[in-house]
Protein backbone atom coordinates (compact mmCIF):
# COMPACT_ATOMS: atom_id res chain seq x y z
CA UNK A 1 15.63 -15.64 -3.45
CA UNK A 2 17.51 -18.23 -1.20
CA UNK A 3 17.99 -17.13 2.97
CA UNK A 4 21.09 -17.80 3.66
CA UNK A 5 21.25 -19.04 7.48
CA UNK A 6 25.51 -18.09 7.44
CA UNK A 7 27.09 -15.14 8.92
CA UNK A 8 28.89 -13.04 7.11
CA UNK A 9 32.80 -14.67 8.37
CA UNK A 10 31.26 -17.67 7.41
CA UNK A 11 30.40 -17.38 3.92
CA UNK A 12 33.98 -15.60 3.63
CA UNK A 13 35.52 -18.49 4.67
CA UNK A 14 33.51 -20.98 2.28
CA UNK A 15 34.69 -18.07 -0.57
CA UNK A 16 38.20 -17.91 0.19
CA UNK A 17 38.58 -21.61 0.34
CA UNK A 18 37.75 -21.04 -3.74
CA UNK A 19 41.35 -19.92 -4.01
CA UNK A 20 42.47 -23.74 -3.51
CA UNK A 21 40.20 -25.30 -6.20
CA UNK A 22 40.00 -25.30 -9.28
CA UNK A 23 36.63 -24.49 -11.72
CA UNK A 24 36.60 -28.23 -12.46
CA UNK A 25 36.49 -29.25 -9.05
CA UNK A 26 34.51 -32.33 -8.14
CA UNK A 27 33.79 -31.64 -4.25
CA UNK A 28 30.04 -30.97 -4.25
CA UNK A 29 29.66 -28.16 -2.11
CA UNK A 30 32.26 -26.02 -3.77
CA UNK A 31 30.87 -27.16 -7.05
CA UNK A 32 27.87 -25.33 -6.74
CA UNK A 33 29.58 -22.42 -5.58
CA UNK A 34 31.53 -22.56 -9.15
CA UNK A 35 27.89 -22.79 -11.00
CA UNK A 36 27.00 -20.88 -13.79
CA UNK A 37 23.48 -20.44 -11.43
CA UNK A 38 25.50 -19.06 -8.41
CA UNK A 39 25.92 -15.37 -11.13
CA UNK A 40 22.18 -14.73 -10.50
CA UNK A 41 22.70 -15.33 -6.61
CA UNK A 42 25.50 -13.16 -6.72
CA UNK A 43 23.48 -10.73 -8.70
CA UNK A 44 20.88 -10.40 -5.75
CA UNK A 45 23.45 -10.25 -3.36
CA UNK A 46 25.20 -7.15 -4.76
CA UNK A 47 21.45 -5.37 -5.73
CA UNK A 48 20.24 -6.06 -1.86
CA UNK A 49 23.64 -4.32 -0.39
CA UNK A 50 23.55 -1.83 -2.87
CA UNK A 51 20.23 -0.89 -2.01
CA UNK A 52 21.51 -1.24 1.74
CA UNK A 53 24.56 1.10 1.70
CA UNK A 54 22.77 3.88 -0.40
CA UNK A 55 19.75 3.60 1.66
CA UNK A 56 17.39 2.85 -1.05
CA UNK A 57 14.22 0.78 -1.95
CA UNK A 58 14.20 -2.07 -4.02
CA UNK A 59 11.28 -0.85 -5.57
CA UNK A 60 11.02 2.50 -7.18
CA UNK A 61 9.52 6.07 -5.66
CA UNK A 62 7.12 6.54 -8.36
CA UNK A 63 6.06 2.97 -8.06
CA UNK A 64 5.42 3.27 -4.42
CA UNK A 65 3.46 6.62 -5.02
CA UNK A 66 1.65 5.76 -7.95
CA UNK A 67 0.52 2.73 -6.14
CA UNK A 68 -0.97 4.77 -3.11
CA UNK A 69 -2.83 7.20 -5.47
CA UNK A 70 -4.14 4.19 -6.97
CA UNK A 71 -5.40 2.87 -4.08
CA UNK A 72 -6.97 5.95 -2.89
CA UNK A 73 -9.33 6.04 -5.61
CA UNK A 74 -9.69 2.29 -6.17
CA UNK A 75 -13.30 1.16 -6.10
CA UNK A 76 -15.37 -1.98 -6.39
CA UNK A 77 -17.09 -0.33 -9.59
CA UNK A 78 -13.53 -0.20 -11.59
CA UNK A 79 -13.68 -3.82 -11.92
CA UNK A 80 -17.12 -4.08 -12.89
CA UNK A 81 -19.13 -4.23 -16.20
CA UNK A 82 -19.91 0.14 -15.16
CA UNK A 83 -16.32 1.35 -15.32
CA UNK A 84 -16.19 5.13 -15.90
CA UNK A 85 -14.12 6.60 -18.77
CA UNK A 86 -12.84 8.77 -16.70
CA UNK A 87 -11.59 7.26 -13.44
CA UNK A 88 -7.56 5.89 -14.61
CA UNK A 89 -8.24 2.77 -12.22
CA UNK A 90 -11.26 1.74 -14.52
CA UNK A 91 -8.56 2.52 -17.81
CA UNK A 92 -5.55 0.06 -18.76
CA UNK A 93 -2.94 0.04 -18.06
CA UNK A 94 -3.55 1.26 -14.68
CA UNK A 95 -6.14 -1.34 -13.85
CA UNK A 96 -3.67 -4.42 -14.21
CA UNK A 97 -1.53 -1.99 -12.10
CA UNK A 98 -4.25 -1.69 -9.47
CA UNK A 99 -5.33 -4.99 -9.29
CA UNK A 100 -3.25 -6.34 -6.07
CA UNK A 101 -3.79 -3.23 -4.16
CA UNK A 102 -6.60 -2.96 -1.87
CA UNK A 103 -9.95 -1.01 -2.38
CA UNK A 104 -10.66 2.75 -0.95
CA UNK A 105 -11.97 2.42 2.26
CA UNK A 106 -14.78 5.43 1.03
CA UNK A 107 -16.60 5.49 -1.75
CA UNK A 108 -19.23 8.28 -1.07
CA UNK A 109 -17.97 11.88 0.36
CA UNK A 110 -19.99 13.54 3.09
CA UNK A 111 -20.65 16.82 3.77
CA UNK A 112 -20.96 16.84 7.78
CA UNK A 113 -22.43 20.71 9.00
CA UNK A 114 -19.52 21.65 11.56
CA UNK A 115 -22.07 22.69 14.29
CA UNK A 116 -24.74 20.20 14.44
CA UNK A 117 -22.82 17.60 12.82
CA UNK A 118 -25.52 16.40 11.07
CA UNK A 119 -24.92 15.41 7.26
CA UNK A 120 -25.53 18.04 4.66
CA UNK A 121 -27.79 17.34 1.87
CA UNK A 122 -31.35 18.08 0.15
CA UNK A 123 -32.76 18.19 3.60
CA UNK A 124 -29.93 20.24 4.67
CA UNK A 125 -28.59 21.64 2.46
CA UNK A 126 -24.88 23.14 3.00
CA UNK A 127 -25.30 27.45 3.02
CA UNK A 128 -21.86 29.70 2.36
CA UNK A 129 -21.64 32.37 4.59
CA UNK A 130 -19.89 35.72 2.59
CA UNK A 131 -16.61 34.59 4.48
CA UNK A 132 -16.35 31.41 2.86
CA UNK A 133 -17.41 28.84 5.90
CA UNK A 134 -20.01 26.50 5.15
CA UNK A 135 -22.51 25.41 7.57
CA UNK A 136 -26.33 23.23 7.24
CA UNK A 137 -29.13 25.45 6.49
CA UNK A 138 -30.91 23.70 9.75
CA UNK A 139 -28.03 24.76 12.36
CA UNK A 140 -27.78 27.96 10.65
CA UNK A 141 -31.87 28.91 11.39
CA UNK A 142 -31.19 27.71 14.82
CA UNK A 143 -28.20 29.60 15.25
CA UNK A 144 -30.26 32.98 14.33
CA UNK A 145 -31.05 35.40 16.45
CA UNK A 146 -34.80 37.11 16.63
CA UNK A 147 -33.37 39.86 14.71
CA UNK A 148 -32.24 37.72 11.63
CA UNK A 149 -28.27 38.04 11.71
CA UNK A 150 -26.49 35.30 12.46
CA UNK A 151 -23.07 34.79 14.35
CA UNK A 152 -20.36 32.82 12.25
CA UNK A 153 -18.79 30.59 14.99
CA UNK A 154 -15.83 30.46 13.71
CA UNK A 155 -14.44 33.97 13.09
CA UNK A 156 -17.50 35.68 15.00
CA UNK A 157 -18.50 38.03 12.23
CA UNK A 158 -22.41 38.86 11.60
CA UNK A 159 -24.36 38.16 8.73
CA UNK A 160 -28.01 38.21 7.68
CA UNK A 161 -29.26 34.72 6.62
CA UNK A 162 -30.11 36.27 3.25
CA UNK A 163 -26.42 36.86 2.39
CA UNK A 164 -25.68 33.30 2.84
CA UNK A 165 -25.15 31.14 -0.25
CA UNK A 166 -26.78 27.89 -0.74
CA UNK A 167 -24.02 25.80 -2.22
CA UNK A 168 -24.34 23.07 -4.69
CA UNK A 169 -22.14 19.56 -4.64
CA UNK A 170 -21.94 17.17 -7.97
């Protein structure tokens, strides 16, 4: 699309001196303005103030959101020979979609244990206390007192360590 460096008065002048020629006119500058090419222009024009007045994007709302969900889950591996079957990035027509927009930032999730901080995994692996929080097996033995029931730091209820779930992440 073509800037135009006028102000509005002035490109209403430039239009309303139109009403003094004719189609056929020879003077350049109003020629062009009597173009078949000027429609498409004009076409623009009227979509970008449209889009002005009613407050709307030129591109559409499911666009826009099915371009941030694609992004979210975007990954180097949906462009490479190893493309799942069922990730929709990896799938057409949502890869062509995807292509432009940039990668996830995080490809791995981590569990992180709320009170040591320390990641959660075969070495520590996350435990389910019966009210639903989830904690490290480590910070929960240290937590313990000498009498076996641990204190759930979050709602302060007691529970023996043997109620505690160990919970298991695909």
């Amino acid at each position: 699309a073509v800037v135009s460096t006028q102000s509005t008065g002035e490109k209403l002048q430039e239009t309303m001196v139109l009403l003094a020629f004719k189609p056929t006119t020879e003077c350049s500058k109003y020629k062009a303005l009597f173009s078949e090419d000027r429609w498409e222009e004009l076409v623009l024009e009227f979509r970008a103030s449209n889009y002005h007045l009613h407050h709307l994007h030129s591109e559409s709302l499911l666009s826009t959101v099915l371009q941030s969900g694609l992004s979210a889950i975007k990954t180097h591996q949906c462009y490479s020979s190893e493309k799942s079957g069922d990730c929709p990035v990896c799938n057409e027509p949502l890869n062509s979609l995807a292509t432009p927009l940039p990668f996830s930032h995080c490809t791995q999730s981590r569990l992180i244990c709320r009170i040591s901080g320390k990641p959660m995994n075969e070495h520590n692996a996350p435990m389910m206390l019966p009210n639903g929080n989830v904690y490290g097996e480590e910070a929960l033995t240290e937590m313990m007192a000498t009498d076996g029931i641990l204190t759930c730091p979050r709602t302060n209820e007691k529970f023996w360590l043997d109620q505690a779930y160990k919970v298991y992440v695909m």
